[in-house]
Protein backbone atom coordinates (compact mmCIF):
# COMPACT_ATOMS: atom_id res chain seq x y z
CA UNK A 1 -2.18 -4.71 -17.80
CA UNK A 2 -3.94 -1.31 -17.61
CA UNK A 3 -1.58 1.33 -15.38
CA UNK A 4 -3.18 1.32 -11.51
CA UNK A 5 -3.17 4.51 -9.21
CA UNK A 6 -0.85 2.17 -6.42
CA UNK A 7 -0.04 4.06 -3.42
CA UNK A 8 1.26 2.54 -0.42
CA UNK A 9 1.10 3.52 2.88
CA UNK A 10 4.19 2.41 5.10
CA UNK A 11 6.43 2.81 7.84
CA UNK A 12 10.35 2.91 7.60
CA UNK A 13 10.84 0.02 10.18
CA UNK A 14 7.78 -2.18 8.85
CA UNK A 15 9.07 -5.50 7.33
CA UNK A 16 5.89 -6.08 5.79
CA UNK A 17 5.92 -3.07 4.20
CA UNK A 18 9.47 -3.33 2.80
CA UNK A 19 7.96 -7.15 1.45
CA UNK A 20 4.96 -5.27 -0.63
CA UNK A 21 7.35 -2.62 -2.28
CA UNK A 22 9.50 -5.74 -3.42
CA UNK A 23 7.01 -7.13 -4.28
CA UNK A 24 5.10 -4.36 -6.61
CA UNK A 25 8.46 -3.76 -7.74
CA UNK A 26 9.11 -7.58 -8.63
CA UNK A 27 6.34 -7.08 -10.63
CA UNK A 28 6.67 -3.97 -12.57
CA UNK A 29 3.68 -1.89 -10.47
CA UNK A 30 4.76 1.57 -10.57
CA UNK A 31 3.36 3.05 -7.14
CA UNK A 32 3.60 6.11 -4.89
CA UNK A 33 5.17 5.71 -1.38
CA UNK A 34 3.43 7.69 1.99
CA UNK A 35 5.74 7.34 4.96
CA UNK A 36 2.99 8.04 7.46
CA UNK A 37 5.58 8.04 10.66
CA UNK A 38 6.75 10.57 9.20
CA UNK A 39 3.12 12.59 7.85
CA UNK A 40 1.01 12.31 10.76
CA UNK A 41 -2.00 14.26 8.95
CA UNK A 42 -1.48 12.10 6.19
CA UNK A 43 -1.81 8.99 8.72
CA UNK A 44 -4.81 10.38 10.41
CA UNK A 45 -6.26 10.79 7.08
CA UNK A 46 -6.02 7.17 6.50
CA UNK A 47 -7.24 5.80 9.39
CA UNK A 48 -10.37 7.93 9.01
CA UNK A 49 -10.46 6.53 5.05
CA UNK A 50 -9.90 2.62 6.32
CA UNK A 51 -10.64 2.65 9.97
CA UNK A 52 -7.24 0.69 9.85
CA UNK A 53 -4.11 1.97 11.78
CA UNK A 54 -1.89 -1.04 10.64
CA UNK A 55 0.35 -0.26 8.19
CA UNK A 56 1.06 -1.59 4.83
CA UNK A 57 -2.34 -0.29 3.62
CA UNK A 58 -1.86 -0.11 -0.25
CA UNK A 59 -4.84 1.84 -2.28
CA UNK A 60 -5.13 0.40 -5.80
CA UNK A 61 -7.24 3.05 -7.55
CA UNK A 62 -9.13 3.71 -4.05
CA UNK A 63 -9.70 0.28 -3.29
CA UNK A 64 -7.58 -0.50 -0.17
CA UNK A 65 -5.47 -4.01 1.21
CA UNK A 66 -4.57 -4.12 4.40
CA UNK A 67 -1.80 -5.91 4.98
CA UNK A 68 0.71 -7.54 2.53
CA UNK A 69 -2.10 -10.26 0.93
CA UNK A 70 -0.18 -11.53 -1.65
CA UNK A 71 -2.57 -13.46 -3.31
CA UNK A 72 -5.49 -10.21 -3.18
CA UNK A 73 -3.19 -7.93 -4.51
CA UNK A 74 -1.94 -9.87 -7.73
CA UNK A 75 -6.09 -10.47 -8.21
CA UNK A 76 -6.81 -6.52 -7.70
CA UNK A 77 -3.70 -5.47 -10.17
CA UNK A 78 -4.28 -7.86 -12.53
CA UNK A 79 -0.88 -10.10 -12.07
């Protein structure tokens, strides 16, 4: 599997986005963490990227999931 720019853009108290680390984890997908409770610039930024203010957004080399989608993200990284 070619390496993926994976970032993912969370909350601390999100279960959902606790279940995509895991999973990206599970599955061997290095990927960058943004705590955007915590960077508000960084979480206006996204919602201005996505239009989105949900969180877990995960960007896989600037293409975004909303949402933990199990079954789009294995497609988009190749799992």
């Amino acid at each position: 599997m070619a390496d993926k720019n994976v970032t993912v853009y969370s909350t601390q108290t999100c279960p959902y986005c606790k279940m995509v680390k895991e999973f990206l984890k599970e599955n061997g997908v290095a990927f960058k963490e943004v705590d955007v409770a915590a960077d508000p610039k960084e979480a206006e930024a996204l919602v201005a990227r996505t239009g989105q203010m949900g969180v877990p957004q995960i960007d896989i080399d600037g293409d975004v999931v909303v949402g933990f989608d199990k079954d789009k993200l294995k497609k988009k990284l190749g799992l």
